[in-house]
Protein backbone atom coordinates (compact mmCIF):
# COMPACT_ATOMS: atom_id res chain seq x y z
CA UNK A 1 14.10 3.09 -11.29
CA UNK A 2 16.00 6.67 -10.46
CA UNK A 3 18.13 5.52 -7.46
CA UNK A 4 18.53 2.69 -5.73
CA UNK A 5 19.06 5.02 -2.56
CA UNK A 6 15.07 6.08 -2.89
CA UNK A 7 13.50 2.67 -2.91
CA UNK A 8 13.40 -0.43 -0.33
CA UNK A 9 12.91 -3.93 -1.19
CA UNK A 10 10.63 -5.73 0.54
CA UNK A 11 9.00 -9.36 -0.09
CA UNK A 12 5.13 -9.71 -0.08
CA UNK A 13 3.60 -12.29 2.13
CA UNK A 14 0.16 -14.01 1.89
CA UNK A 15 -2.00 -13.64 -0.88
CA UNK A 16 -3.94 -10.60 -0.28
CA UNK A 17 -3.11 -8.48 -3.60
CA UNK A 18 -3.38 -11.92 -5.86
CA UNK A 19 -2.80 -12.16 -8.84
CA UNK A 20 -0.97 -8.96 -8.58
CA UNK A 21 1.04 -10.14 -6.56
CA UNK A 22 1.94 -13.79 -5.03
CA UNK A 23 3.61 -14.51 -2.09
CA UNK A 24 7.37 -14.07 -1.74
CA UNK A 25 7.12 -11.43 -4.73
CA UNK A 26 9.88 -8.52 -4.42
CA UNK A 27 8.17 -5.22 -4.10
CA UNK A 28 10.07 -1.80 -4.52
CA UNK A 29 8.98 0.77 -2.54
CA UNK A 30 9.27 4.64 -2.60
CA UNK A 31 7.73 7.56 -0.63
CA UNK A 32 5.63 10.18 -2.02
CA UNK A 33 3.57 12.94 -1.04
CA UNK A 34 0.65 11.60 0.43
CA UNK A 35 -1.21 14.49 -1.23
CA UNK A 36 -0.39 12.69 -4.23
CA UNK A 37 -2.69 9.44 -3.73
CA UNK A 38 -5.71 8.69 -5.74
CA UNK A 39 -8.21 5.80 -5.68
CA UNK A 40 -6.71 2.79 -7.18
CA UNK A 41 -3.00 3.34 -6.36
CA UNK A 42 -1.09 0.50 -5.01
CA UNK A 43 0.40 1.44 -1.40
CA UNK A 44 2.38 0.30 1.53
CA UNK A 45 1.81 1.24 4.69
CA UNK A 46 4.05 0.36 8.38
CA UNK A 47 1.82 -1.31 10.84
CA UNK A 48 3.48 -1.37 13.93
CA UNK A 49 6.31 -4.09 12.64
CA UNK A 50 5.11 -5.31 9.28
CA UNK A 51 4.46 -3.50 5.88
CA UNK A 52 0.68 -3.77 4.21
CA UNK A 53 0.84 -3.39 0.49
CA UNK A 54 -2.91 -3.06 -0.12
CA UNK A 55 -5.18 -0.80 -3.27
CA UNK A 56 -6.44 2.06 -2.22
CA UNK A 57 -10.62 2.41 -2.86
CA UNK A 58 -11.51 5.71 -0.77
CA UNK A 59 -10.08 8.72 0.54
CA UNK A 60 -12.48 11.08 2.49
CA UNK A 61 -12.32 15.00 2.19
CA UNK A 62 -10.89 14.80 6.20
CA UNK A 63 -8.02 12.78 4.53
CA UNK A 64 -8.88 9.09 5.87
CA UNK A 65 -7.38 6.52 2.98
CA UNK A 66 -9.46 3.07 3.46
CA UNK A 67 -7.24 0.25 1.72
CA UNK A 68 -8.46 -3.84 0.47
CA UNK A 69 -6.60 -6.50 -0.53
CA UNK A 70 -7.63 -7.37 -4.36
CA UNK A 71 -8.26 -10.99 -2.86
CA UNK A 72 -9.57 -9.87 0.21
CA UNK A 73 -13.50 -9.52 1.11
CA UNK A 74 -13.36 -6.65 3.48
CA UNK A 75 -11.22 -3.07 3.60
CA UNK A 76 -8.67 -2.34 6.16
CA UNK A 77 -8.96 -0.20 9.04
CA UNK A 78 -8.66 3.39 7.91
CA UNK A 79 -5.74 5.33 8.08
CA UNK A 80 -5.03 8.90 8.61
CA UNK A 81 -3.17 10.68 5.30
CA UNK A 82 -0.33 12.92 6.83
CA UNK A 83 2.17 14.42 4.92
């Protein structure tokens, strides 16, 4: 980890990204530049209150990033990539 100071703890909930992760796992989070995001990567995203810590498995040319739950059967809603 480089600093504490650029990460924030947070503990997963549900099963969504099993076996990756279970509930009650610690995550660490960090920001990047969103131009930096590729198919496959492992984000979190705020929702209004809560954090969703989904895979990502498309981002469009207009810079929409569509996110799944490894355990999940269907993608998120879409979300806009901002930087």
């Amino acid at each position: 980890m480089k600093n504490k100071s650029d990460y924030i703890k947070i503990k997963s909930s549900g099963n969504s990204m099993f076996p990756l992760l279970r509930h009650q796992d610690t995550i660490f989070v960090r920001q990047l530049k969103k131009s930096r995001l590729k198919v496959n990567d492992i984000i979190t995203i705020k929702q209004g209150v809560f954090f969703i810590t989904h895979r990502i498995i498309y981002i469009s040319k207009a810079g929409l990033i569509l996110t799944k739950g490894d355990h999940n059967f269907f993608p998120d809603k879409p979300v806009k990539r901002r930087d």
